[in-house]
Protein backbone atom coordinates (compact mmCIF):
# COMPACT_ATOMS: atom_id res chain seq x y z
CA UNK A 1 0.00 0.00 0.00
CA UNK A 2 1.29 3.57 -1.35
CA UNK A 3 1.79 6.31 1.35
CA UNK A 4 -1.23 9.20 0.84
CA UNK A 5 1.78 11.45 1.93
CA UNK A 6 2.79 11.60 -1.78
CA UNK A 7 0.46 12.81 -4.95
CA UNK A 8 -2.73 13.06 -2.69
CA UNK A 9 -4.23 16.42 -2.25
CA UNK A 10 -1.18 18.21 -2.09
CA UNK A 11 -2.04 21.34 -2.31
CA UNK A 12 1.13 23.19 -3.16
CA UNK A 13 0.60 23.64 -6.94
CA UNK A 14 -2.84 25.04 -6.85
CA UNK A 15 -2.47 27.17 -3.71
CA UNK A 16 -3.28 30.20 -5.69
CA UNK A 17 -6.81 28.95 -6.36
CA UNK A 18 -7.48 28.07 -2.56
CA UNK A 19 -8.67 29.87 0.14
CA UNK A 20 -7.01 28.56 3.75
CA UNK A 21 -10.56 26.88 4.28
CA UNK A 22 -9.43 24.70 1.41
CA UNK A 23 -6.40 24.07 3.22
CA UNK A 24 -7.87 22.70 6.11
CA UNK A 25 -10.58 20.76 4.41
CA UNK A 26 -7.69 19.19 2.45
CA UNK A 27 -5.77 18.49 5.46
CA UNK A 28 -8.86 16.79 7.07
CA UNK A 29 -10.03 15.21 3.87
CA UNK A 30 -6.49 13.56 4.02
CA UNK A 31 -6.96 12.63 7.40
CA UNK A 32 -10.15 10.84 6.79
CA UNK A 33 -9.14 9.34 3.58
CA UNK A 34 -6.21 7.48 5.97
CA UNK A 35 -8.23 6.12 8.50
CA UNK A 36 -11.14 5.02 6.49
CA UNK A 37 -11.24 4.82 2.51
CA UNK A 38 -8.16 3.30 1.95
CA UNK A 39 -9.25 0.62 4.05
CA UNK A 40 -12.56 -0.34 2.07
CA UNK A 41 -12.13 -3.57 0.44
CA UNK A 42 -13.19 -3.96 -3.04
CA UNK A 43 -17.25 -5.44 -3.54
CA UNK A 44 -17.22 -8.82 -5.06
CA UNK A 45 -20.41 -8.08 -7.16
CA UNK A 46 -22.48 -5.80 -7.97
CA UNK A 47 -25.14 -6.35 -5.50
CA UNK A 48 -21.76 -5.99 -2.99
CA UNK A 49 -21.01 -2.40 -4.61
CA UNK A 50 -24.67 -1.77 -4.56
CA UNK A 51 -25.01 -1.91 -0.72
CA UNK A 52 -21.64 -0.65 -0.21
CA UNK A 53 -22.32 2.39 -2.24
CA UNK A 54 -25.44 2.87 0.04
CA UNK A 55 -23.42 2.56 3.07
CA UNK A 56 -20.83 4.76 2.15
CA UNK A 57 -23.36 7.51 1.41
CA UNK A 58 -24.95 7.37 4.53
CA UNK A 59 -21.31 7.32 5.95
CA UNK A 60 -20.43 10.56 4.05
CA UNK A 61 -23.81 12.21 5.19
CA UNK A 62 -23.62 12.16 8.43
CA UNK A 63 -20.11 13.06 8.56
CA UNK A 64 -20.96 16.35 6.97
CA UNK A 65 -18.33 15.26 3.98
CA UNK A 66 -21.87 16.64 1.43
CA UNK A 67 -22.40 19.53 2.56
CA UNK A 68 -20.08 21.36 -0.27
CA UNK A 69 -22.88 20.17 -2.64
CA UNK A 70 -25.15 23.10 -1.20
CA UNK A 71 -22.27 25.54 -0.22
CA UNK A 72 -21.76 26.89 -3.42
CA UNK A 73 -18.18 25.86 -3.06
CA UNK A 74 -17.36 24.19 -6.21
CA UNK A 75 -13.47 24.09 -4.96
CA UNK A 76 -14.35 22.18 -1.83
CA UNK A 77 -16.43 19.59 -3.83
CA UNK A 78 -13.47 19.46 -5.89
CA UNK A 79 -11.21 18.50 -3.18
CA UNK A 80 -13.70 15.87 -1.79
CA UNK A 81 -13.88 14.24 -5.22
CA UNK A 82 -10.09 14.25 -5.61
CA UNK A 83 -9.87 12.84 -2.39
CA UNK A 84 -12.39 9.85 -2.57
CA UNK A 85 -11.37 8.77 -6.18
CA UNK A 86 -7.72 8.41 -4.80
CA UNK A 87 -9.36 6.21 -2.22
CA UNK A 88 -11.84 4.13 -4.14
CA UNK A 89 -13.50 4.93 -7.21
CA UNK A 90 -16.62 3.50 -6.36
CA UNK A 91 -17.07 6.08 -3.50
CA UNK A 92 -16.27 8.83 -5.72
CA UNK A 93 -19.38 7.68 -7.66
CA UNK A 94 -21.27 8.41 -5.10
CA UNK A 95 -20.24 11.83 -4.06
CA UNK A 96 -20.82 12.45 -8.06
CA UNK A 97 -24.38 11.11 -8.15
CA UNK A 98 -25.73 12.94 -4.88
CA UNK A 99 -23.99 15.95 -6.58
CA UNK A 100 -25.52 15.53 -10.19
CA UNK A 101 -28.60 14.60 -9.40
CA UNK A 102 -29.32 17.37 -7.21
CA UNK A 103 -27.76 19.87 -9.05
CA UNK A 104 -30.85 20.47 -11.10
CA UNK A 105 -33.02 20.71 -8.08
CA UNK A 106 -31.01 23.28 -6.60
CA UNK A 107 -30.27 25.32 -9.56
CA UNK A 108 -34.57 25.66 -10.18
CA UNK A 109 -34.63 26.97 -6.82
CA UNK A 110 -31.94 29.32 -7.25
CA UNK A 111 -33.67 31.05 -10.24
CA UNK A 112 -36.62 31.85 -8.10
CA UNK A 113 -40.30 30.68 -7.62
CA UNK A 114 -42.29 28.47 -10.20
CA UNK A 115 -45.82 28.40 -11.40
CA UNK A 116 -46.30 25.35 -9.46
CA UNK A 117 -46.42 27.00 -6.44
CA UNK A 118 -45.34 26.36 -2.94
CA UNK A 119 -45.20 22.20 -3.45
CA UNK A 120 -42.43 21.91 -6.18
CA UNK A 121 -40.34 24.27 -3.89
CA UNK A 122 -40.77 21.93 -0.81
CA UNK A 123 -40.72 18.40 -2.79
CA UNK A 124 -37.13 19.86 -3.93
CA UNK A 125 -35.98 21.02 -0.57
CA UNK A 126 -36.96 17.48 0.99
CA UNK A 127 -34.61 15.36 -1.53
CA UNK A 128 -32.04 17.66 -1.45
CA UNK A 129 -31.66 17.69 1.95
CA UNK A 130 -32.05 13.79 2.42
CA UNK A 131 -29.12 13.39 -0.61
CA UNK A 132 -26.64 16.00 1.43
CA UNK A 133 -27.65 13.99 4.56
CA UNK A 134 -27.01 10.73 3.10
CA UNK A 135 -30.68 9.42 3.67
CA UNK A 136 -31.47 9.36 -0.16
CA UNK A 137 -29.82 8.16 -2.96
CA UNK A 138 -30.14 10.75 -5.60
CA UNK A 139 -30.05 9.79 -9.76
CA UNK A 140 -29.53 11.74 -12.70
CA UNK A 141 -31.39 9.99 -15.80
CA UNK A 142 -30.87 11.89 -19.00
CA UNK A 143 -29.46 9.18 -21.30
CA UNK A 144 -31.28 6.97 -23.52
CA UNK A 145 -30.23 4.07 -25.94
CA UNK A 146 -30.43 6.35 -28.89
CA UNK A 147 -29.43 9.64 -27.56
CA UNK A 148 -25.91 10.00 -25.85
CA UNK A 149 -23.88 12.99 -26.64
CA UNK A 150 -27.25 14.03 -28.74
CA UNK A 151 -29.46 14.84 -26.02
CA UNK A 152 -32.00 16.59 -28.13
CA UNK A 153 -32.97 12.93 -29.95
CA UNK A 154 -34.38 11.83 -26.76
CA UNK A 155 -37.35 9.44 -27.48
CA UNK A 156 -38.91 9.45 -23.46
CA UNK A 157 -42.19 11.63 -23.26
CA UNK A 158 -44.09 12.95 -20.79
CA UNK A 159 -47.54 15.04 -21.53
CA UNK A 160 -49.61 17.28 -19.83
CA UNK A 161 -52.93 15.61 -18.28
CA UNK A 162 -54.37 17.47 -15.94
CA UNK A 163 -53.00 17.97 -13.02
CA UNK A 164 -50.46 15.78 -13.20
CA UNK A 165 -47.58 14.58 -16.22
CA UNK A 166 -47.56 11.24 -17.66
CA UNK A 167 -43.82 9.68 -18.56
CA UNK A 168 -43.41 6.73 -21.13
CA UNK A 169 -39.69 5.82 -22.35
CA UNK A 170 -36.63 4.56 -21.29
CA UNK A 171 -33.26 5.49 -19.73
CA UNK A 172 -30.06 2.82 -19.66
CA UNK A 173 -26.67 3.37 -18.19
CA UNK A 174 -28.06 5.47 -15.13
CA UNK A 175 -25.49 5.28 -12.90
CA UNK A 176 -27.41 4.26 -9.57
CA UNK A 177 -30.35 2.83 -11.56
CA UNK A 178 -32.07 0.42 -9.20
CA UNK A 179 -30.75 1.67 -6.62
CA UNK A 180 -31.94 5.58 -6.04
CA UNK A 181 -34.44 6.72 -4.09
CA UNK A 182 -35.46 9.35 -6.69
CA UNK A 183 -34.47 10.22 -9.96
CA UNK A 184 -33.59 13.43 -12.11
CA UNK A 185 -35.42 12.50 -15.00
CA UNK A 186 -35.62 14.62 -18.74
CA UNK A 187 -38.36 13.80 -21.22
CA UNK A 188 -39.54 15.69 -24.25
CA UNK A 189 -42.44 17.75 -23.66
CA UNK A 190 -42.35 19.33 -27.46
CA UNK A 191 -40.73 16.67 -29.95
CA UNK A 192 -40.99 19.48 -31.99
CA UNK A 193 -39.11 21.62 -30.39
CA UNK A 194 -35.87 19.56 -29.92
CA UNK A 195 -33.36 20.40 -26.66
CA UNK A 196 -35.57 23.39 -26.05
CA UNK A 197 -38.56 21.11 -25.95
CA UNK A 198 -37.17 18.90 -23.24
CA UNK A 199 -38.40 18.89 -19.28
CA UNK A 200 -36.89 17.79 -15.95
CA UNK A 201 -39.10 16.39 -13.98
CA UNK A 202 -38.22 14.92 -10.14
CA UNK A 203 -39.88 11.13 -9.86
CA UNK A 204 -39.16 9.27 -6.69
CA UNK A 205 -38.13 5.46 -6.85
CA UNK A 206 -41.40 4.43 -5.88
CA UNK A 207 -43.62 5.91 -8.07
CA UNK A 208 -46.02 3.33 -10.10
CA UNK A 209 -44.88 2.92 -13.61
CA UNK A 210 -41.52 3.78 -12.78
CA UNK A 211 -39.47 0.26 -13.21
CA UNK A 212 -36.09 -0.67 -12.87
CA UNK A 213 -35.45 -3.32 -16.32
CA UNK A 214 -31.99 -4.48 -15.20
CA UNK A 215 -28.27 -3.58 -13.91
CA UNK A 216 -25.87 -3.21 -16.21
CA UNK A 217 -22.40 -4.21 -14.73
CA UNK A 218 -19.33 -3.23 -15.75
CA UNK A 219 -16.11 -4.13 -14.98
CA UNK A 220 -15.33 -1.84 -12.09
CA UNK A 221 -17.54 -1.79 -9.33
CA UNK A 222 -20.19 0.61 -10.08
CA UNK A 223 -24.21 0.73 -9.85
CA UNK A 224 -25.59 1.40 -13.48
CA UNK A 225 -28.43 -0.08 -15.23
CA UNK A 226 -31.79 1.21 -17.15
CA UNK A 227 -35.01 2.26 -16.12
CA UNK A 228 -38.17 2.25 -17.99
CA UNK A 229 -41.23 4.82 -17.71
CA UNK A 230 -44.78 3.13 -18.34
CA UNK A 231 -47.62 5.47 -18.26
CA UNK A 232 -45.87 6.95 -14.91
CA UNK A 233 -47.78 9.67 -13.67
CA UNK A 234 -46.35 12.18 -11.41
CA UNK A 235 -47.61 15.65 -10.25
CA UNK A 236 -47.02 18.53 -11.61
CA UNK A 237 -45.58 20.14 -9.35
CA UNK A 238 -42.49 17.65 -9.45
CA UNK A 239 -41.30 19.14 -12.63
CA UNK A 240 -38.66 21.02 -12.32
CA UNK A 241 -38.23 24.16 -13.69
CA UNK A 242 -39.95 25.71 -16.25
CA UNK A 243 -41.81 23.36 -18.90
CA UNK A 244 -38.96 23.37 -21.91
CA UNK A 245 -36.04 24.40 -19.69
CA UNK A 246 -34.53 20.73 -18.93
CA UNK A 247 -32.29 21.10 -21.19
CA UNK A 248 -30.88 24.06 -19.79
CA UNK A 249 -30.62 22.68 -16.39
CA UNK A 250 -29.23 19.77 -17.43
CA UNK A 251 -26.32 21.64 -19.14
CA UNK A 252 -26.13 23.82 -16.42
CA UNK A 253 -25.74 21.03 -14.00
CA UNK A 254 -22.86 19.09 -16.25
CA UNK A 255 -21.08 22.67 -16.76
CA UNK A 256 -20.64 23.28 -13.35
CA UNK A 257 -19.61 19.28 -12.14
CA UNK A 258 -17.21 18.48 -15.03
CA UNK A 259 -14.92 20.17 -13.31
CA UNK A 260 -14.98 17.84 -10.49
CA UNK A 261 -15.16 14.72 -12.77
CA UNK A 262 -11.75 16.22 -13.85
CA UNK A 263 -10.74 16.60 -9.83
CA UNK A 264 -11.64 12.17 -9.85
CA UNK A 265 -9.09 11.54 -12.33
CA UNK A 266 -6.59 13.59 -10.38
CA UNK A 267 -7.44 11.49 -7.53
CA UNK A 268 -7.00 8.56 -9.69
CA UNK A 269 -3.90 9.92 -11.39
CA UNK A 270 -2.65 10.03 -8.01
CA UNK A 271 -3.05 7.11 -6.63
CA UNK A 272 -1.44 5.72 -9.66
CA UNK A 273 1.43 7.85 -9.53
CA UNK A 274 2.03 6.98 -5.44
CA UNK A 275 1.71 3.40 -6.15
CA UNK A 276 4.45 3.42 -9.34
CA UNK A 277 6.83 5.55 -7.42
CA UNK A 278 6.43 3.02 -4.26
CA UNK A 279 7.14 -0.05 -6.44
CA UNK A 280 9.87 1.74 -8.08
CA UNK A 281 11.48 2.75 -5.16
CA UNK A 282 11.39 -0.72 -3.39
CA UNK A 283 11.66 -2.73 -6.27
CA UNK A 284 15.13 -4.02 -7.45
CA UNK A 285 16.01 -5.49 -10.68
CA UNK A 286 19.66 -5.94 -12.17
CA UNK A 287 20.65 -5.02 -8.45
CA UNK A 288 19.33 -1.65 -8.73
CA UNK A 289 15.93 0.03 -7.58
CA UNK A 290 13.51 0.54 -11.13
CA UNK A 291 13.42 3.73 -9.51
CA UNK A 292 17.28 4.37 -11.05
CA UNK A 293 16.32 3.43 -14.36
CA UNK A 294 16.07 6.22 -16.92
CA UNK A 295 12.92 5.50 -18.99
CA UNK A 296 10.91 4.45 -15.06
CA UNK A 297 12.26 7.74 -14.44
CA UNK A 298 11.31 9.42 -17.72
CA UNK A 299 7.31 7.97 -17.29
CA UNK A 300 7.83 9.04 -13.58
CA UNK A 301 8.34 12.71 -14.54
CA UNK A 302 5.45 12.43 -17.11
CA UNK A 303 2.72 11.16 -14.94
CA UNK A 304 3.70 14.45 -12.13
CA UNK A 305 4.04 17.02 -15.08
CA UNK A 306 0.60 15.83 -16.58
CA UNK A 307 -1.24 15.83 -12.92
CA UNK A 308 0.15 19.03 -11.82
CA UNK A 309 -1.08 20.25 -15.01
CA UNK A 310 -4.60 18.75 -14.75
CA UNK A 311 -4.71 19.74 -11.43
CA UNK A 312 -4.14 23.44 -12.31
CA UNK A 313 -6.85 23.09 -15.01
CA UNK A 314 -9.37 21.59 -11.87
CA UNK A 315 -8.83 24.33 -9.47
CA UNK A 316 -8.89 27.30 -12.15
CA UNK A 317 -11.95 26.45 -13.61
CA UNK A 318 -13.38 26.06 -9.94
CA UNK A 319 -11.93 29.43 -8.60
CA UNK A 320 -13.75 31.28 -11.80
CA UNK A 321 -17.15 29.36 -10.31
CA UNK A 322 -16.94 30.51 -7.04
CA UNK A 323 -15.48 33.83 -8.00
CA UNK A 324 -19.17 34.60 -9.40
CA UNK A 325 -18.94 33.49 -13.17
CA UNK A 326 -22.17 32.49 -14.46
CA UNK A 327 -21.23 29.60 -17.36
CA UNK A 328 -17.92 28.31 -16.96
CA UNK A 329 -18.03 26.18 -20.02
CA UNK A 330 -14.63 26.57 -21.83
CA UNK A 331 -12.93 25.83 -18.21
CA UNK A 332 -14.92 23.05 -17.51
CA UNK A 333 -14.44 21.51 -20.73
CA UNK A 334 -10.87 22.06 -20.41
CA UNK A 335 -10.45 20.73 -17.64
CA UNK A 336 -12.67 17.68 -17.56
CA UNK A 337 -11.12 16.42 -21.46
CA UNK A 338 -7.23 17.12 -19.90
CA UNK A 339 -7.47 15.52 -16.55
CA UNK A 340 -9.50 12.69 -17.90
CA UNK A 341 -7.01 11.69 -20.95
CA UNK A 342 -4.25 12.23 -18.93
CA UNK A 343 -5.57 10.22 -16.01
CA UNK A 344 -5.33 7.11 -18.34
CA UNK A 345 -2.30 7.74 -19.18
CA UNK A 346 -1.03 8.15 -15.87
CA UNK A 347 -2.59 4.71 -14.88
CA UNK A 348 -1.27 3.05 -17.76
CA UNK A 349 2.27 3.90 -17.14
CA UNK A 350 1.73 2.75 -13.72
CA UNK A 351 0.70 -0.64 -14.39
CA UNK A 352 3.79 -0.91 -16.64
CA UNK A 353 5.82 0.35 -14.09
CA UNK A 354 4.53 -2.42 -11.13
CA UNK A 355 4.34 -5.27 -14.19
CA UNK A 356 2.50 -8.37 -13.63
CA UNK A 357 1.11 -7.82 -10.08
CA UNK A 358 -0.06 -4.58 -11.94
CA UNK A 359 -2.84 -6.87 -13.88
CA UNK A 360 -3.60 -8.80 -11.35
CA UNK A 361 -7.56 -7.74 -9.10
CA UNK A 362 -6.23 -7.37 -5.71
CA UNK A 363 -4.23 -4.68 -7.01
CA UNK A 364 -4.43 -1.05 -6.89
CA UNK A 365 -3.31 0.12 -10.10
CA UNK A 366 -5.64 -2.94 -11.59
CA UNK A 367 -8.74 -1.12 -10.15
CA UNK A 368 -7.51 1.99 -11.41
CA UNK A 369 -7.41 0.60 -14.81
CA UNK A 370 -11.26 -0.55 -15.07
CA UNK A 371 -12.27 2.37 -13.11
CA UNK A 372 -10.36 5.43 -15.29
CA UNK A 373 -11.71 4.80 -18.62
CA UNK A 374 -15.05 5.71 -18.13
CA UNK A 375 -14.46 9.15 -17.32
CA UNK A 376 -13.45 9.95 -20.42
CA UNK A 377 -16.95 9.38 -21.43
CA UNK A 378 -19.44 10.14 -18.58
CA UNK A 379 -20.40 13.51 -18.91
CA UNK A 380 -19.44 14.30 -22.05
CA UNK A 381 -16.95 12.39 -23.97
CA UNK A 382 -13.48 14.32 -24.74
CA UNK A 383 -14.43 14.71 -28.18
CA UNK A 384 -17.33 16.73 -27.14
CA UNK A 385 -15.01 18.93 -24.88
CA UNK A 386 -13.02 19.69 -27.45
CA UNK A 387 -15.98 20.72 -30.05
CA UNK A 388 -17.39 23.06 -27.02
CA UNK A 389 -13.59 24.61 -26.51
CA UNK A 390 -13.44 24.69 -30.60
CA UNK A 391 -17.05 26.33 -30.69
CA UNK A 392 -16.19 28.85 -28.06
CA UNK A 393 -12.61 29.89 -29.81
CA UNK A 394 -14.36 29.88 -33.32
CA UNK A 395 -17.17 31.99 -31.69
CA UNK A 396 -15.22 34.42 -30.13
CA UNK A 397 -12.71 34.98 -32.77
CA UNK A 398 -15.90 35.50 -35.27
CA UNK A 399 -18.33 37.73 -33.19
């Protein structure tokens, strides 16, 4: 086991982005990451990393470890994802879900009353403060089978009747499907009016017509599966938002957390990078440490260069958030395709560097390797980063 001393949250290069309360939380995030993450063993299956994950939430909760989610402190939820992925990835999912799937709730709130009245207002209060508590499990279901990266071909539906909306589609890899207690749900209100016909509506676990179809496991530990809406019928007061604006809170919500996805591959670029240069160092071969060998040393130097530098892309686009800035989309995309790509790299060169025990489950850097790769997709792939930090260049240089 690699020393946290090293790579984890040190908060040296990016002390001009911190305040000293990020200091401290870092120093007690650190703290707590010693005594308890580090010490989580891996879930066998996926019904293991299901309870685990619901453990672990109500773990965080009542530690307080949420609370950044509603403090407006994007730097400090930053810090706590950085932390947790260094510890295990699968926690990190979990700080990421209560985050995303609130994040529209909180942001409908923030732009003042709806026409739904008192109700919506309250229903949205309740679940947020049960996911920051670690009592709920929050989800955020916006993909479907056909629409990815293209949100705006979304197929699920829900339509006015009443009093009340009526949802029929499907979702599939929802990260906590079968497993939340309510979800963050976008259907089409207007097919004909593509993303800016699209609704967010909040629909609790339990609501008839709501079913979970089936997990969908993948090779890290990680709760995912679909969900299918049959003639589910929820209030209308649980929509969130104004009827056409999901789309906007949706992007809203993924502008302001990419940067934190990019803060979970530093965590996990980290880790990686603690574990090669422990192996390296204690290692011998040709009766010298690996550590003395110039090309270990050469992929040594490249995994620090390309964390510092995702780590400096993290905490930037962060400080602009919390300095006031109302879109931070450039930064965020930045940031999130940077840290991400580099991440895998930084993993990758690690399990070449520890060798054989590097492929093997019980290892570290083995865990890394199933768990990195999907955050190059989640959230936006990288390619999509890079057309949004095109667009914006192209835009700017044009207007």
């Amino acid at each position: 086991m690699a020393s946290v001393s090293g790579a984890s949250l040190d908060t040296r290069p990016v002390r001009a982005f911190l305040d000293e309360a990020h200091l401290a939380l870092a120093v007690r995030l650190r703290d707590y990451l010693l005594r308890h993450l580090l010490e989580l063993g891996d879930p066998v299956d996926d019904a293991s990393a299901r309870a685990q994950a619901r453990s672990v939430a109500e773990t965080l909760g009542k530690g307080g470890w949420l609370s950044s989610i509603l403090d407006n402190d994007l730097r400090a939820l930053c810090l706590l994802r950085e932390a947790v992925a260094y510890g295990s990835p699968l926690i990190d999912a979990v700080v990421a879900l209560q985050a995303l799937g609130t994040a529209p709730l909180i942001a409908a709130d923030a732009t003042g009353p709806q026409d739904e009245g008192d109700a919506g207002h309250a229903l949205r209060r309740h679940r947020i403060d049960r996911a920051v508590a670690g009592e709920a499990i929050a989800a955020f279901a916006m993909t479907e089978e056909r629409a990815g990266s293209d949100v705006a071909a979304m197929t699920t539906r829900a339509r006015r009747d009443g009093d009340d909306y009526v949802i029929d589609g499907a979702k599939t890899l929802i990260s906590n499907a079968g497993l939340a207690d309510f979800y963050t749900v976008f259907a089409s209100t207007d097919a004909s009016k593509g993303s800016r016909g699209i609704s967010c509506f909040l629909v609790p676990a339990d609501t008839s017509g709501l079913r979970f179809v089936r997990a969908q496991v993948m090779s890290a530990p990680h709760p995912l599966g679909e969900i299918a809406f049959d003639r589910c019928r929820v209030p209308a007061h649980h929509r969130v938002g104004e009827e056409g604006g999901g789309f906007k809170l949706g992007m809203a919500a993924l502008d302001r957390l990419r940067p934190t996805v990019a803060a979970a591959a530093c965590g996990m670029g980290a880790r990686a990078l603690d574990e090669a240069i422990a192996h390296a160092t204690q290692r011998h071969q040709f009766n010298e440490p690996l550590a003395e060998f110039q090309l270990i040393k050469q992929k040594l130097a490249r995994m620090a260069m390309d964390l510092t530098a995702s780590r400096l892309l993290v905490y930037r686009a962060a400080w602009e958030k919390d300095g006031g800035a109302d879109r931070i989309t450039m930064e965020a995309a930045m940031a999130k395709s940077f840290a991400t790509e580099s991440a895998q790299r930084i993993v990758d060169d690690a399990v070449q560097i520890v060798g054989g025990r590097g492929v093997l489950m019980d290892h570290p850097v083995d865990r890394l390797y199933r768990s990195v790769r999907a955050l190059r997709i989640y959230e936006g792939t990288t390619e999509i980063q890079h057309l949004i930090v095109a667009g914006i260049l192209i835009k700017d240089a044009t207007s």
